[in-house]
Each structure stands twice: as structure tokens, then as C-alpha cells.
N, C-alpha and C. Protein backbone atom coordinates (compact mmCIF):
# COMPACT_ATOMS: atom_id res chain seq x y z
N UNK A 1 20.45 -18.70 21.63
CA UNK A 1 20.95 -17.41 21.23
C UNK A 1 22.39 -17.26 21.68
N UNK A 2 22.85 -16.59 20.75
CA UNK A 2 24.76 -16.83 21.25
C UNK A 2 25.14 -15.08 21.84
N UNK A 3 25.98 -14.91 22.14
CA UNK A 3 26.63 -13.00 22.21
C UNK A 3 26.30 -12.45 20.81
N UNK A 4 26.91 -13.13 19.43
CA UNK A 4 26.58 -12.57 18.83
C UNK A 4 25.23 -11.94 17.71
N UNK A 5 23.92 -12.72 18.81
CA UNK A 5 22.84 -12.13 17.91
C UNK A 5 22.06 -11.30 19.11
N UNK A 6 23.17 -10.98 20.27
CA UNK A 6 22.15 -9.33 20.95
C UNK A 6 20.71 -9.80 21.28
N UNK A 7 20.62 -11.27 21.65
CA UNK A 7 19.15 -11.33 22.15
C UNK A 7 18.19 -11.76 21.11
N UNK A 8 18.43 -11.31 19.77
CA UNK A 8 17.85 -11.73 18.94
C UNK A 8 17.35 -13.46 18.55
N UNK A 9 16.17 -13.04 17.96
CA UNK A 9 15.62 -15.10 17.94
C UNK A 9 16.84 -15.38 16.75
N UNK A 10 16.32 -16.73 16.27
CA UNK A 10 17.20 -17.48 15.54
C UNK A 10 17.00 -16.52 14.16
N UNK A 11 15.84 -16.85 13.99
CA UNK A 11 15.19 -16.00 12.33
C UNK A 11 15.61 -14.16 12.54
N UNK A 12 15.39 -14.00 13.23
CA UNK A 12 15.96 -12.41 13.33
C UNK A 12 17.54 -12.77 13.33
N UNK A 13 18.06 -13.32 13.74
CA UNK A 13 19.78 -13.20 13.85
C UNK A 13 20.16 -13.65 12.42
N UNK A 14 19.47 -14.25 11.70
CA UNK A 14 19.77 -14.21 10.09
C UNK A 14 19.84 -13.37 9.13
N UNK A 15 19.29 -11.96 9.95
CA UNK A 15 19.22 -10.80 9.01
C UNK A 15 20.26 -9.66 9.30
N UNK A 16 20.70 -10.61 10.85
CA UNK A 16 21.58 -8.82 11.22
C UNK A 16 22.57 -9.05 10.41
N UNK A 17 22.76 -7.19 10.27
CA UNK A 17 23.66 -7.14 9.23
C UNK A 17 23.14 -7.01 7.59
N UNK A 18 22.40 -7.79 7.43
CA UNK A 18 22.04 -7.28 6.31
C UNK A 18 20.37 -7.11 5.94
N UNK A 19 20.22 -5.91 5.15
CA UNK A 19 18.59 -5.71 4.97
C UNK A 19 17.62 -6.95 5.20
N UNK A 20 16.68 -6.83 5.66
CA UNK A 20 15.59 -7.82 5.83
C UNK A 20 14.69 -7.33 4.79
N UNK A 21 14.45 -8.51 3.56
CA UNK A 21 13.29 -8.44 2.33
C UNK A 21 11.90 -7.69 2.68
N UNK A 22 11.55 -8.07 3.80
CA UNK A 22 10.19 -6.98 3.79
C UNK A 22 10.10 -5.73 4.35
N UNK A 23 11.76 -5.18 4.76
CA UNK A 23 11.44 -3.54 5.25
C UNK A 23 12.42 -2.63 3.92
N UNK A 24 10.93 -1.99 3.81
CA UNK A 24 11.82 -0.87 2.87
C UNK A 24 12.22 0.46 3.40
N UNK A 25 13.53 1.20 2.54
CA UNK A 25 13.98 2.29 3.29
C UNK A 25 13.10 3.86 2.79
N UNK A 26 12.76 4.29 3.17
CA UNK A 26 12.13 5.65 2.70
C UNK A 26 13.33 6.83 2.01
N UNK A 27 13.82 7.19 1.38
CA UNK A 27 15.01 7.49 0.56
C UNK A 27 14.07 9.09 0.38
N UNK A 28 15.17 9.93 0.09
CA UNK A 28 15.12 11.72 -0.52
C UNK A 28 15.24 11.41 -1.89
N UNK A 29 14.31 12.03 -2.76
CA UNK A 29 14.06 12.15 -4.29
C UNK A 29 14.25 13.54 -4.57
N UNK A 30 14.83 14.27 -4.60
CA UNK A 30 14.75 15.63 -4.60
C UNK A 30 14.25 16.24 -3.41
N UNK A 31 13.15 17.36 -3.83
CA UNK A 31 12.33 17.53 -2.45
C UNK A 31 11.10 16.77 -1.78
N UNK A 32 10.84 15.75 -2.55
CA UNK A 32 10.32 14.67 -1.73
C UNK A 32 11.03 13.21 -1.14
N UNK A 33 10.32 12.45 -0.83
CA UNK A 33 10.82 11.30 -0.16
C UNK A 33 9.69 9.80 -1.34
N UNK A 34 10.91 8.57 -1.26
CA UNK A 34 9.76 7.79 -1.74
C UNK A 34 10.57 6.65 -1.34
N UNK A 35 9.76 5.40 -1.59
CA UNK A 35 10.52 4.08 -1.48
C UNK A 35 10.83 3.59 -3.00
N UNK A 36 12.09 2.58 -2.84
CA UNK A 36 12.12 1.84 -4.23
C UNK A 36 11.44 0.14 -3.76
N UNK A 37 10.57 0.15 -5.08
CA UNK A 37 10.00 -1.24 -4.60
C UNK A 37 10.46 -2.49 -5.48
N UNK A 38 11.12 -3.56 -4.48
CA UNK A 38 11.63 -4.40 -5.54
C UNK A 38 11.14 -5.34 -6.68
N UNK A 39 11.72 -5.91 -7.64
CA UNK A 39 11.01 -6.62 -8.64
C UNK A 39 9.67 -7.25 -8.27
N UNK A 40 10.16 -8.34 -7.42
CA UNK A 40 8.89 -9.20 -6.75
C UNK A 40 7.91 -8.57 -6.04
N UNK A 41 7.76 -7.38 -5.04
CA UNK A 41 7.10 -7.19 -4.97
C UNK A 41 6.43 -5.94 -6.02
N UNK A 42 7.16 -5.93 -7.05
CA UNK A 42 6.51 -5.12 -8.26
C UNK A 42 5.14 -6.06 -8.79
N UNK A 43 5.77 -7.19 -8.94
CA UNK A 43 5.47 -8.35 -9.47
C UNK A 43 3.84 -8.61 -8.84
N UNK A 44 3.80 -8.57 -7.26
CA UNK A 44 2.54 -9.36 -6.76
C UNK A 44 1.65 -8.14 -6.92
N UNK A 45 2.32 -7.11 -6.89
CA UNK A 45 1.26 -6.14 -7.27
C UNK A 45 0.84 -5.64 -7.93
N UNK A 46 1.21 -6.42 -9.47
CA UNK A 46 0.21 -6.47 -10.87
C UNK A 46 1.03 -5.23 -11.71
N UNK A 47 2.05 -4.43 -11.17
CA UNK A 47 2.19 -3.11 -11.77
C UNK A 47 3.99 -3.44 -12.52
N UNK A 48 4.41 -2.37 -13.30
CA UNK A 48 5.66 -2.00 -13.78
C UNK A 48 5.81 -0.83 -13.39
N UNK A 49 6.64 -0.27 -14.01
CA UNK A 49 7.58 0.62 -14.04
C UNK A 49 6.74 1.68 -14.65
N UNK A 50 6.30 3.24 -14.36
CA UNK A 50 5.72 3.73 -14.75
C UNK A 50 3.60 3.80 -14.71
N UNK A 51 3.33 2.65 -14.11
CA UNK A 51 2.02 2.33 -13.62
C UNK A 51 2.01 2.81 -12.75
N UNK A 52 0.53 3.34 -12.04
CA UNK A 52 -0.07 4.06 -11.43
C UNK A 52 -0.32 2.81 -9.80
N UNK A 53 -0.35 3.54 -8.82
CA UNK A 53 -0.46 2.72 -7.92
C UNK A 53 -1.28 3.44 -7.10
N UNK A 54 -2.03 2.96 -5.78
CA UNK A 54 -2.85 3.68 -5.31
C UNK A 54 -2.45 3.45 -3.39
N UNK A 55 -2.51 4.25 -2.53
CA UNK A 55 -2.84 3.73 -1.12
C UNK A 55 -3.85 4.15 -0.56
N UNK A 56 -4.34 2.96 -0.18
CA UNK A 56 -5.87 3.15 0.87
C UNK A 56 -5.61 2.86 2.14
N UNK A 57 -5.79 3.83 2.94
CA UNK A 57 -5.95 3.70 4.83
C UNK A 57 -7.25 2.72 4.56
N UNK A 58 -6.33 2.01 5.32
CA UNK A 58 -6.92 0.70 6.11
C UNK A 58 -7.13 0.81 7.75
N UNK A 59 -7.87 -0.11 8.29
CA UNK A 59 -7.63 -0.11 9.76
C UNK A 59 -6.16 -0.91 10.40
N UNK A 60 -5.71 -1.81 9.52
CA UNK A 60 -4.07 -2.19 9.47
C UNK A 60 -3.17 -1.11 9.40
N UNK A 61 -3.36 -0.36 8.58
CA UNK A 61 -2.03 0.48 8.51
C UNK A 61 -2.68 1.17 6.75
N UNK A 62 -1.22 1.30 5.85
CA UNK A 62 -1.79 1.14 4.44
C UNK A 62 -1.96 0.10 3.49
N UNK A 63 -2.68 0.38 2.62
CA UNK A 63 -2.53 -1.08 1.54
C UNK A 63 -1.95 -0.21 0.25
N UNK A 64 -0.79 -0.43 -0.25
CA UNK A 64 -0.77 -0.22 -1.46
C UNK A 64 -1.29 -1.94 -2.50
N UNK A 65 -2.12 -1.18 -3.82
CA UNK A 65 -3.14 -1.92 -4.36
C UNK A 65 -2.79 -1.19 -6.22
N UNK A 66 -2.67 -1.78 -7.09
CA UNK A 66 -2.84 -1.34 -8.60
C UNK A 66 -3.78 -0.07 -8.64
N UNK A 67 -3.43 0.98 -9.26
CA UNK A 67 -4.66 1.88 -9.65
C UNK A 67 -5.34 1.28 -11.05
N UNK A 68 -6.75 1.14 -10.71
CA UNK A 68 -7.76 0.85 -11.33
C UNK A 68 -8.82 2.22 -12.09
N UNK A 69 -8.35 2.52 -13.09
CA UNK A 69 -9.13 3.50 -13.98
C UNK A 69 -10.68 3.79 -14.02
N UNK A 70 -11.03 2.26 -14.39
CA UNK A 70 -12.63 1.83 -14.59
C UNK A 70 -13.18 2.06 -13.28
N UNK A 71 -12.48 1.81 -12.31
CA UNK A 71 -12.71 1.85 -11.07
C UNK A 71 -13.23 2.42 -10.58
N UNK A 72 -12.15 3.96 -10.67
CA UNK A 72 -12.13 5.16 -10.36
C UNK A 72 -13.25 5.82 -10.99
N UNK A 73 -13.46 5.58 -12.18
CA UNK A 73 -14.06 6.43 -12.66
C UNK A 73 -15.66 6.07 -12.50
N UNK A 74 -16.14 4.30 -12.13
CA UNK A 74 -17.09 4.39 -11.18
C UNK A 74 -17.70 4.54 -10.33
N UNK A 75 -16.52 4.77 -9.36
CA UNK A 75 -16.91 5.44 -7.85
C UNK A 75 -16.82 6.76 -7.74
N UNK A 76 -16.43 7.61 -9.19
CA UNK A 76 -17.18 9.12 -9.46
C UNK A 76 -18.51 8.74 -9.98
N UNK A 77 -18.67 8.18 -10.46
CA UNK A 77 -20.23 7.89 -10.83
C UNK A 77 -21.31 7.93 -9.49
N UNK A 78 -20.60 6.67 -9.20
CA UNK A 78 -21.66 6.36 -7.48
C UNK A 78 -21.42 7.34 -6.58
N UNK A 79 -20.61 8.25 -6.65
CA UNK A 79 -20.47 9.46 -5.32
C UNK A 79 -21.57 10.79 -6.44
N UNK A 80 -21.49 10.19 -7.11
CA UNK A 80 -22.54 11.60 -7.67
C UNK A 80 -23.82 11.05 -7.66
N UNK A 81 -24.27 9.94 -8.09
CA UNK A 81 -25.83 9.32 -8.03
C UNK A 81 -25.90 9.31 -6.49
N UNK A 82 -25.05 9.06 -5.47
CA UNK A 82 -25.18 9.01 -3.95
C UNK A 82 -25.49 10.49 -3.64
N UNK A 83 -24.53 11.46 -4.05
CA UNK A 83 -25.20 12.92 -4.06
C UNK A 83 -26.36 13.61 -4.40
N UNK A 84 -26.90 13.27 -5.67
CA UNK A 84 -28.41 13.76 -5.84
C UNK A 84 -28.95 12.51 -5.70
N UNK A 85 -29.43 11.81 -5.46
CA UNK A 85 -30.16 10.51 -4.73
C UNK A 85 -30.46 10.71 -3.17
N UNK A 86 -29.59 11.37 -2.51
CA UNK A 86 -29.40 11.25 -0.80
C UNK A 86 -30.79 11.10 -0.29
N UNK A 87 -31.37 12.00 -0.74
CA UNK A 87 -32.69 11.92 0.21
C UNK A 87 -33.13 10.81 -0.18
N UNK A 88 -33.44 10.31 -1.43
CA UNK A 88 -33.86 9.29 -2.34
C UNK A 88 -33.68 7.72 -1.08
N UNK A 89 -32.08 8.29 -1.27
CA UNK A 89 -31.57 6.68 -0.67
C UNK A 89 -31.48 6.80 0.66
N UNK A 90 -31.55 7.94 1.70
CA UNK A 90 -31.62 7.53 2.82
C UNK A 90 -33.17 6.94 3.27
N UNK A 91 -34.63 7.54 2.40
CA UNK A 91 -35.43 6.78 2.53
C UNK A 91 -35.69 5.35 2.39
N UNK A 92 -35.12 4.86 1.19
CA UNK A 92 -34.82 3.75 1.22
C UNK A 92 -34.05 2.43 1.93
N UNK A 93 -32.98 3.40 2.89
CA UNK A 93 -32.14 2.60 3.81
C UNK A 93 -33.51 2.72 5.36
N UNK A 94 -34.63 3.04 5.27
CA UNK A 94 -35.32 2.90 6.30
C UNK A 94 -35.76 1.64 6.90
């Protein structure tokens, strides 16, 4: 490590100074706040410009993940058969 990387490892002293690819900045949109996400990681996450995206709390932190329609609209299904079923299915989990 030399004076000029402040302690920093080798791979960290490659970034000072300029943005590091995996931190994004949280930016003012009007009266909200959002991130811009770049091509590539547009890319691994199946979506464009105008697609729907989703975040799920994780025990990591968040996952942003593609919003899935069919998805969604099955796990309104199963939260309602889980609703009038309950008694049904907690007997069954005996």
C-alpha cells in the first residue's frame, strides 16, 4: 500500500476516485428518491426499460428480482384457498 491509497487494499485503491460498478447512488426524482440501474445489470435481471420489477426482504438484505404476473396472480390464488382452507389445512399439517 503506498500514501496514496489511504490504507486501502490493492483492489480498493483501483476505484478511488472513481465510482465502483457495484455501488449505486440513490438520486432525488422529484419528490421521491430512486436509483438508475445500469445496462448490464438491466440485462441479468431479465427486465428493460419500462418493466415492472419487484423487491423481496430477504434475510441478506433486498433482492430485487423481474415482476412475474402469473406469479402474482397465483399467490392471490394460494393466499385465498390458504384462507378458507385454514382449518382444513392446519388439520392436515398434524
Amino acid at each position: 500500500m503506498t500514501k496514496e491509497n489511504k490504507g486501502l487494499s490493492e483492489e480498493a485503491a483501483t476505484f478511488v476516485g472513481k465510482p465502483r460498478p457495484d455501488v449505486l447512488k440513490v438520486r432525488q426524482i422529484g419528490n421521491s428518491a430512486g436509483v438508475l440501474l445500469p445496462k448490464d445489470l438491466l440485462a441479468k435481471l431479465g427486465v428493460e426499460i419500462g418493466d415492472d420489477i419487484q423487491a423481496i426482504d430477504t434475510p441478506r438484505g433486498v433482492e430485487l428480482t423481474a415482476f412475474d404476473a402469473d406469479l402474482d396472480d397465483a399467490m392471490k390464488w394460494i393466499e385465498k384457498g390458504a384462507k378458507r382452507y385454514r382449518n382444513t389445512l392446519r388439520a392436515l399439517a398434524k
